[in-house]
C-alpha atoms as a PDB file:
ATOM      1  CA  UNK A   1     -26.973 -11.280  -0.581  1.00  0.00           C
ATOM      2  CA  UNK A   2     -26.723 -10.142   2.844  1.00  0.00           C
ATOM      3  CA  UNK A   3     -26.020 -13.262   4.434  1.00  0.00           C
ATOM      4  CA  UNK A   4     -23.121 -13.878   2.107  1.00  0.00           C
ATOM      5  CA  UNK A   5     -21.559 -10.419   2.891  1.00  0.00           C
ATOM      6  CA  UNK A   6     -22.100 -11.512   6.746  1.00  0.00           C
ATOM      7  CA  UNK A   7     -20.363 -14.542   6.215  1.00  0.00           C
ATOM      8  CA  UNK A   8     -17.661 -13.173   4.468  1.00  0.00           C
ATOM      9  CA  UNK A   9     -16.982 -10.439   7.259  1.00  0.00           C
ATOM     10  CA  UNK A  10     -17.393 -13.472  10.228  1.00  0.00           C
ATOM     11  CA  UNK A  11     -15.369 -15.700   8.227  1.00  0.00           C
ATOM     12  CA  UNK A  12     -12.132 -13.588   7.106  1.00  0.00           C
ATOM     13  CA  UNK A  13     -11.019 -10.296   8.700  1.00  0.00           C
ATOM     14  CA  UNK A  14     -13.069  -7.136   7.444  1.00  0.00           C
ATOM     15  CA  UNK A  15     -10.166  -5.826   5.266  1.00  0.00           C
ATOM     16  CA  UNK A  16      -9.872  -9.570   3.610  1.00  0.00           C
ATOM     17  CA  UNK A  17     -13.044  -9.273   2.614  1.00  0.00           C
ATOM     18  CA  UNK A  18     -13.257  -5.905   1.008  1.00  0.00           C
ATOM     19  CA  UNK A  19      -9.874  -4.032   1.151  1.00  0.00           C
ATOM     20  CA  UNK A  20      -7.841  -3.567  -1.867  1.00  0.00           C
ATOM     21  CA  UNK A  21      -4.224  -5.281  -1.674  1.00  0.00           C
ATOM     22  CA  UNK A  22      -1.946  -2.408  -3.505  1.00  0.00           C
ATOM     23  CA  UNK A  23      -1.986   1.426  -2.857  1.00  0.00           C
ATOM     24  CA  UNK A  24      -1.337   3.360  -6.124  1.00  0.00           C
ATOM     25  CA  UNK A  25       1.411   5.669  -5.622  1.00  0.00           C
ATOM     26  CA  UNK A  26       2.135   9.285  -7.356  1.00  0.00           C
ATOM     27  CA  UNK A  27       5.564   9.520  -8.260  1.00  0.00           C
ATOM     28  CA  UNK A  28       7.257  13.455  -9.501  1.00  0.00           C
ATOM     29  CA  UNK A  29      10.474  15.208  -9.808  1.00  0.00           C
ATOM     30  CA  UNK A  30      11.367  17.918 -10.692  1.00  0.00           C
ATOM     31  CA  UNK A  31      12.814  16.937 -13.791  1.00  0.00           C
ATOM     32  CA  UNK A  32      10.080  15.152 -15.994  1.00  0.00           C
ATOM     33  CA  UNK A  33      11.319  11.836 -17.348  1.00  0.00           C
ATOM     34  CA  UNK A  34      13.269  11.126 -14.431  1.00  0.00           C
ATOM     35  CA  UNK A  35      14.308   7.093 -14.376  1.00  0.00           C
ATOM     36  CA  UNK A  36      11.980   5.254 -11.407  1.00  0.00           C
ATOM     37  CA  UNK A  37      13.158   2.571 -10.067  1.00  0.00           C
ATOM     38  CA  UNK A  38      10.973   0.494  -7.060  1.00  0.00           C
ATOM     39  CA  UNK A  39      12.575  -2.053  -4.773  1.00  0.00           C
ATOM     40  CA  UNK A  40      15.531  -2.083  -7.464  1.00  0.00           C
ATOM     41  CA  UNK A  41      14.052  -2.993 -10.269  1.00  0.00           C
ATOM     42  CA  UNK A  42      13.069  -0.087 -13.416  1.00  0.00           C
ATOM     43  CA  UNK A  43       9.414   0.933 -12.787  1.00  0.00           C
ATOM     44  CA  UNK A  44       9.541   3.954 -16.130  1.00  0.00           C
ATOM     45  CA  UNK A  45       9.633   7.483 -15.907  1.00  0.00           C
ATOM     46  CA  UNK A  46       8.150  10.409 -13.912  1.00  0.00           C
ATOM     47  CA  UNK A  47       5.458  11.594 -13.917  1.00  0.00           C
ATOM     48  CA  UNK A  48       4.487   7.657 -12.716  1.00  0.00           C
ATOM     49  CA  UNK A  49       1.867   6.300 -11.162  1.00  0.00           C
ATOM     50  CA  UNK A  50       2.849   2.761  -9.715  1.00  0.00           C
ATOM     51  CA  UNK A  51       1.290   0.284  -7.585  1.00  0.00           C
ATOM     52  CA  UNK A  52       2.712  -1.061  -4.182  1.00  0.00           C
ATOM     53  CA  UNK A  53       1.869  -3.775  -2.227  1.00  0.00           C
ATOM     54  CA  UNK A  54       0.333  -3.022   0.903  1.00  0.00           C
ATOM     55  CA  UNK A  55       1.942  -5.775   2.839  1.00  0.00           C
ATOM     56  CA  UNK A  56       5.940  -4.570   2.248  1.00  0.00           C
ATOM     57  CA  UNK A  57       8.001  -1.779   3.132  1.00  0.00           C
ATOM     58  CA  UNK A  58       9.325  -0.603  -0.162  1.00  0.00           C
ATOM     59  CA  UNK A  59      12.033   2.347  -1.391  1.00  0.00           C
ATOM     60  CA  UNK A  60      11.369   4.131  -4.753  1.00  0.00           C
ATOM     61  CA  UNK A  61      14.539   5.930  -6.241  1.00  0.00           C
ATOM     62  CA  UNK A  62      14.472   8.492  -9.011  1.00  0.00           C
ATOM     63  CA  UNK A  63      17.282   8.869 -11.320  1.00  0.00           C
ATOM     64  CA  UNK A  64      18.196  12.254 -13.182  1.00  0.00           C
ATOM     65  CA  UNK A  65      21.573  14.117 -14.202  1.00  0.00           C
ATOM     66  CA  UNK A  66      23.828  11.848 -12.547  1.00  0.00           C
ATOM     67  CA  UNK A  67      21.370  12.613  -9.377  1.00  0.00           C
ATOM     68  CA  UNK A  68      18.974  10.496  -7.194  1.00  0.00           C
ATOM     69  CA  UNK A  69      16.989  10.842  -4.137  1.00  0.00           C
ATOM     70  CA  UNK A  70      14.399   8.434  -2.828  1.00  0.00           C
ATOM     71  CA  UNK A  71      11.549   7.725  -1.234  1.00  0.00           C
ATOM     72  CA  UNK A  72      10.988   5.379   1.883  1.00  0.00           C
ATOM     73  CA  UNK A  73       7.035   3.814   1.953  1.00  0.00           C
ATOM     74  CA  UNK A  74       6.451   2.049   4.720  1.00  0.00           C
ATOM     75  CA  UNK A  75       3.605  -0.528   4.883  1.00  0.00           C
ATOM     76  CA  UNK A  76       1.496  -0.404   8.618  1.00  0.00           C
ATOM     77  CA  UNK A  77      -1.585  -1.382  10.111  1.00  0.00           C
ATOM     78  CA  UNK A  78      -4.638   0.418   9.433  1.00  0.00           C
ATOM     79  CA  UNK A  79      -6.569   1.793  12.852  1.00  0.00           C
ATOM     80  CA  UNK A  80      -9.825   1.561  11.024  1.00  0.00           C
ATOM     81  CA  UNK A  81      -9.512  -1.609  10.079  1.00  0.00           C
ATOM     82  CA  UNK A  82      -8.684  -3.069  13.408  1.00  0.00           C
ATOM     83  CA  UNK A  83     -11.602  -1.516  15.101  1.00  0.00           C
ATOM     84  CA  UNK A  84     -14.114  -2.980  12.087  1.00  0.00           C
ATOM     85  CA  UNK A  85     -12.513  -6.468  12.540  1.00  0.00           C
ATOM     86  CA  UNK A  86     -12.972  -6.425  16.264  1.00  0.00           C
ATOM     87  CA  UNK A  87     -16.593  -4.775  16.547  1.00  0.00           C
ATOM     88  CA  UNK A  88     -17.856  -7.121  13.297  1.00  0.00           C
ATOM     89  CA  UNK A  89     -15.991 -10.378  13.974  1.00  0.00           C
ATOM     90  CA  UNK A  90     -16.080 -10.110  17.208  1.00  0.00           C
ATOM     91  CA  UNK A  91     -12.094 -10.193  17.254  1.00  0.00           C
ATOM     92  CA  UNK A  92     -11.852 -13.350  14.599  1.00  0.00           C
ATOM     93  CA  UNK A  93     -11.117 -11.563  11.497  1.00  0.00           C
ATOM     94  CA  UNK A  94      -8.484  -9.934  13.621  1.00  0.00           C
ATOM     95  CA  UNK A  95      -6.551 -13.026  13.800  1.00  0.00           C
ATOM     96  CA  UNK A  96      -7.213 -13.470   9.917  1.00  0.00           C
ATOM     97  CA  UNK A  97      -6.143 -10.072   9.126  1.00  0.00           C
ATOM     98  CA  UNK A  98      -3.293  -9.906  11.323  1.00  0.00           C
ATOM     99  CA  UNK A  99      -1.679 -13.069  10.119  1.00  0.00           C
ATOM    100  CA  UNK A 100      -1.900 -11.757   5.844  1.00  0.00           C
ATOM    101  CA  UNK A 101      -1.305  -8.193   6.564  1.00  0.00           C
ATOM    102  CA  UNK A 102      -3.930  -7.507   4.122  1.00  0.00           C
ATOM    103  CA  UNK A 103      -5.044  -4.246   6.741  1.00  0.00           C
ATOM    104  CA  UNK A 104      -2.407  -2.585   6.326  1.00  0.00           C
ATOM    105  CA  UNK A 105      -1.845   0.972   4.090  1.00  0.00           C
ATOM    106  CA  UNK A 106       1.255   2.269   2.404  1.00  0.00           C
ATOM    107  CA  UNK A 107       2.035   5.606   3.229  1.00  0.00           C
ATOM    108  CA  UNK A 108       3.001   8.425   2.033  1.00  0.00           C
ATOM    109  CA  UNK A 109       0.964   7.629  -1.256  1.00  0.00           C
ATOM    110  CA  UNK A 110       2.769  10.363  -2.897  1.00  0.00           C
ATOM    111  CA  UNK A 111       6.729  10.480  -3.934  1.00  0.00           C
ATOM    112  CA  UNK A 112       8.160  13.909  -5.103  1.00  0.00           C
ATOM    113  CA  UNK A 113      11.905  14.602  -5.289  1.00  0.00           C
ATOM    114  CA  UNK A 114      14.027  17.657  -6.324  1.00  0.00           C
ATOM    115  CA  UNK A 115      16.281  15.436  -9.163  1.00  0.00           C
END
């Protein structure tokens, strides 16, 4: 078993191998049952929990009373995870990571706005 997970690290970049792909985002107003809507399209109502990939920028907008604010996530690189790629692969997995973004993080992971 530990030869696989070895191979898996020295053949794919550390956060290939074991990083999820989406970061679950909170989404809250202060208006419960607020309209969400992510990257234009109708995601439900807040309170919401929704799921964003980790490899896109995306905007979240929340609807209420003729209102809306939003929410800019931005999608970036994860320090952690280049430091594991190039101490465990020995810099190859930063190549693999790099090129599928699959390192990176959304952040904030939380959306509140005052609609």
């Amino acid at each position: 078993m530990k030869r696989i997970v070895l191979t898996a690290i020295l053949a794919s970049g550390c956060a290939t191998a074991f990083k999820a792909k989406t970061t679950q985002v909170s989404v809250t107003s202060n208006t419960p049952g607020a309209t969400v809507i992510v990257d234009g399209k109708p995601a439900g109502v807040t309170p919401l929990n929704v799921e964003l990939s980790n490899k896109d920028d995306s905007v979240i907008t929340v609807q209420a009373g003729g209102k809306e604010e939003s929410c800019k996530m931005s999608s970036g690189a994860s320090t952690g995870w280049i430091v594991a790629d190039v101490f465990l692969t020995t810099g190859v997995g930063l190549i693999v990571d790099w090129a599928t973004h699959n390192w990176n993080n959304v952040t904030p992971n939380n959306c509140h706005v005052g609609v």
